[in-house]
N, C-alpha and C. Protein backbone atom coordinates (compact mmCIF):
# COMPACT_ATOMS: atom_id res chain seq x y z
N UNK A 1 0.82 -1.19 0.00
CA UNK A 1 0.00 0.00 0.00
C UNK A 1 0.86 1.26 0.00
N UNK A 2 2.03 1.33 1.26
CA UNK A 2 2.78 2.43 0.72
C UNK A 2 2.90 2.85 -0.92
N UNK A 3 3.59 1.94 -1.97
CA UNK A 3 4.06 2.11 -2.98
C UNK A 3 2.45 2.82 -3.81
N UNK A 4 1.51 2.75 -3.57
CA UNK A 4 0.53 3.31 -3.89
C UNK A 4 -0.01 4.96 -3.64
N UNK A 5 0.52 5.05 -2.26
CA UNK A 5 0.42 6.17 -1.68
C UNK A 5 2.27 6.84 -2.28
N UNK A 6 2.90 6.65 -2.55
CA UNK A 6 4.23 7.41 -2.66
C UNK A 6 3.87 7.67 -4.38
N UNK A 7 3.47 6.78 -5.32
CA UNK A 7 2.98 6.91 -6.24
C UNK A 7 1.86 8.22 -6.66
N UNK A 8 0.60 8.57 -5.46
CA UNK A 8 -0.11 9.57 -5.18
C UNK A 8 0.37 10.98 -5.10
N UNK A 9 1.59 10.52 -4.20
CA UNK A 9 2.42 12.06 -3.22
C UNK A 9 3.14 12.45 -4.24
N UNK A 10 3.92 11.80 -5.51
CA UNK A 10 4.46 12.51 -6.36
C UNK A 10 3.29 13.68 -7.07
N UNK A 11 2.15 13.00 -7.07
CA UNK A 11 1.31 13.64 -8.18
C UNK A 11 0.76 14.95 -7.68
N UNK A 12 -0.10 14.38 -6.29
CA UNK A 12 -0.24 15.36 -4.81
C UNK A 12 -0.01 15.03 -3.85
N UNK A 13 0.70 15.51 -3.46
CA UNK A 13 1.53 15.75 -1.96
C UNK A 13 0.12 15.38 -0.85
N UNK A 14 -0.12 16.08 -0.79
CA UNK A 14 -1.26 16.33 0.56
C UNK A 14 -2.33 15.12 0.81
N UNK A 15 -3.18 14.46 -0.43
CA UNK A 15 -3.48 13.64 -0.74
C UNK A 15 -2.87 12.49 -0.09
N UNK A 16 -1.23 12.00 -0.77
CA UNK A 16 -0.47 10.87 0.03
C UNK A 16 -0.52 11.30 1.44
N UNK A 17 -0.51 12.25 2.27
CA UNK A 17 -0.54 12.91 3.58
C UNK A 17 -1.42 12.11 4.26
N UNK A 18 -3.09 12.55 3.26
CA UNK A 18 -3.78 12.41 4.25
C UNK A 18 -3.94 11.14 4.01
N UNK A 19 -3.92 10.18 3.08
CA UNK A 19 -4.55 9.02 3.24
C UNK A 19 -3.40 8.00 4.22
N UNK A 20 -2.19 8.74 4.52
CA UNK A 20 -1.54 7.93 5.60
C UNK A 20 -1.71 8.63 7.16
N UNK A 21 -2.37 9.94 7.28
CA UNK A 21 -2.54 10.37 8.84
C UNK A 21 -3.71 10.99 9.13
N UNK A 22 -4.31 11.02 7.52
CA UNK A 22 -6.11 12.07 7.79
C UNK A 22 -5.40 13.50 8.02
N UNK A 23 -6.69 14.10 8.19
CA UNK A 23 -6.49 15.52 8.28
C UNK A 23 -6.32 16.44 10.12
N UNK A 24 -4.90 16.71 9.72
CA UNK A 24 -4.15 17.35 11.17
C UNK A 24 -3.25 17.73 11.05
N UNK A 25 -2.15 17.78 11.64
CA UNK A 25 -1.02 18.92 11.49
C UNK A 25 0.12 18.50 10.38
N UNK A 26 0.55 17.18 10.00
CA UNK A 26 1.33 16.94 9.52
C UNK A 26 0.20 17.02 7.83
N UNK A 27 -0.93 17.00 7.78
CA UNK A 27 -1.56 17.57 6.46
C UNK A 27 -1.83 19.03 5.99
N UNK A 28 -2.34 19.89 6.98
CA UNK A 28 -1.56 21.14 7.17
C UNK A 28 -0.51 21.58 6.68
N UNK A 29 0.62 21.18 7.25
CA UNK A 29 1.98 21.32 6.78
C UNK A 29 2.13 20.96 5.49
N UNK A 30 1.95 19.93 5.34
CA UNK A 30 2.25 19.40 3.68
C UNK A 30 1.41 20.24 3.07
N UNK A 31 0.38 20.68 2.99
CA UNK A 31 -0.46 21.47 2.35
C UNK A 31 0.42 22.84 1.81
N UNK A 32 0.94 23.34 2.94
CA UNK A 32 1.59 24.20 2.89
C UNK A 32 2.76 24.40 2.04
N UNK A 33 3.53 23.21 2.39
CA UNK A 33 4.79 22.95 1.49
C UNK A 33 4.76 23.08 -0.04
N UNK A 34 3.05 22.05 -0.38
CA UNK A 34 3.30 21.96 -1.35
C UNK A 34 2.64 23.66 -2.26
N UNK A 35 2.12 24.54 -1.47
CA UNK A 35 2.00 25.57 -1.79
C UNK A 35 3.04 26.30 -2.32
N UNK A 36 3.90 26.62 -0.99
CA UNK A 36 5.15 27.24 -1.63
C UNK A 36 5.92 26.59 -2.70
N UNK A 37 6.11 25.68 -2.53
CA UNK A 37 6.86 24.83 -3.41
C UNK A 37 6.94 23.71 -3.72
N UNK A 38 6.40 23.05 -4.85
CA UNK A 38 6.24 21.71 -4.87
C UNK A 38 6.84 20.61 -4.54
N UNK A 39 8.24 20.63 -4.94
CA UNK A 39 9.06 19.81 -4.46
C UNK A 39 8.89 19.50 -2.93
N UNK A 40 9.40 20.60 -1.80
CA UNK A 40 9.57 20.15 -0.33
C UNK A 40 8.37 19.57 -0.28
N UNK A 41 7.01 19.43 -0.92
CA UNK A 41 5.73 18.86 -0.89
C UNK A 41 5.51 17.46 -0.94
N UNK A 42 6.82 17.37 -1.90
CA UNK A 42 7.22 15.96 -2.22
C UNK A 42 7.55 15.03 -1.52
N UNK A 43 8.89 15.94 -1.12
CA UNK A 43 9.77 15.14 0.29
C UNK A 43 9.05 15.05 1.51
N UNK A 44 8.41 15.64 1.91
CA UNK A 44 7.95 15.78 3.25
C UNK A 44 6.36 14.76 3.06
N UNK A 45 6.03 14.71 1.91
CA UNK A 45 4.55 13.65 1.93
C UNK A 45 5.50 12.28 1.60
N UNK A 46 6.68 11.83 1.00
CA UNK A 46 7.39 10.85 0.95
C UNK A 46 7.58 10.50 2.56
N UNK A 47 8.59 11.31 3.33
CA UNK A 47 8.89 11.30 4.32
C UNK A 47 8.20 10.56 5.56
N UNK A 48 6.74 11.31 5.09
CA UNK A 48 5.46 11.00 6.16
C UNK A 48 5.31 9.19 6.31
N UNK A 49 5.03 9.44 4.44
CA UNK A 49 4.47 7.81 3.87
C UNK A 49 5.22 6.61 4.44
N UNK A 50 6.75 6.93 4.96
CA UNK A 50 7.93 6.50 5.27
C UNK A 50 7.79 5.85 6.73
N UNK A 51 7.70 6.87 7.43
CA UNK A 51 8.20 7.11 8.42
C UNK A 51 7.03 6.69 9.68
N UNK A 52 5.85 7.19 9.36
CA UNK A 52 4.70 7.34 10.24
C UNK A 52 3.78 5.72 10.11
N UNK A 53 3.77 4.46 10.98
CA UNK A 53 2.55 3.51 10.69
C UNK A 53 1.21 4.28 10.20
N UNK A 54 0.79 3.11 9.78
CA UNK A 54 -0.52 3.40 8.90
C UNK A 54 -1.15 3.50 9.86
N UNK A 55 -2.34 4.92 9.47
CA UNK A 55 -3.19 5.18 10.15
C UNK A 55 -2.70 6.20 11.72
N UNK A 56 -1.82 6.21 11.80
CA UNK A 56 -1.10 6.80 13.40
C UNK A 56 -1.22 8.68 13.07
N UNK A 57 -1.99 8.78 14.38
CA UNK A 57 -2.71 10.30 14.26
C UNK A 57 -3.62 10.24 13.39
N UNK A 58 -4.51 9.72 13.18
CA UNK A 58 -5.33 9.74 12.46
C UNK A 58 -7.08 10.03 12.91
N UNK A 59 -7.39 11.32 12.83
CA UNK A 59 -8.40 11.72 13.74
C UNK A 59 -9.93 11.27 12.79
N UNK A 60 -10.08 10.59 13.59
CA UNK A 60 -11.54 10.07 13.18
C UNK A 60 -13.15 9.98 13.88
């Protein structure tokens, strides 16, 4: 499933975000990133997809 979601985050950032933490601070942020600049939008929704278990912070 990652490789699905990192596949997403190239296209939109925020998107891969939320479908690995939902909507909260680390989607926020990426939101942001990918505002200013697409790229850090990249890295940082890669990063997330990476780094964070599925579903963790995930406000529901």
């Amino acid at each position: 499933m990652d490789i699905l979601r990192i596949a997403v985050a190239i296209f939109i950032p925020p998107l891969g975000v939320f479908l690995q933490v939902g909507i909260g601070t680390q989607f926020w942020i990426n939101l942001l990133l990918t505002l200013l600049g697409y790229i850090p939008g990249i890295v940082h929704a890669i990063w997330i997809i990476l780094k964070v278990p599925d579903g963790a912070g995930r406000n529901l």
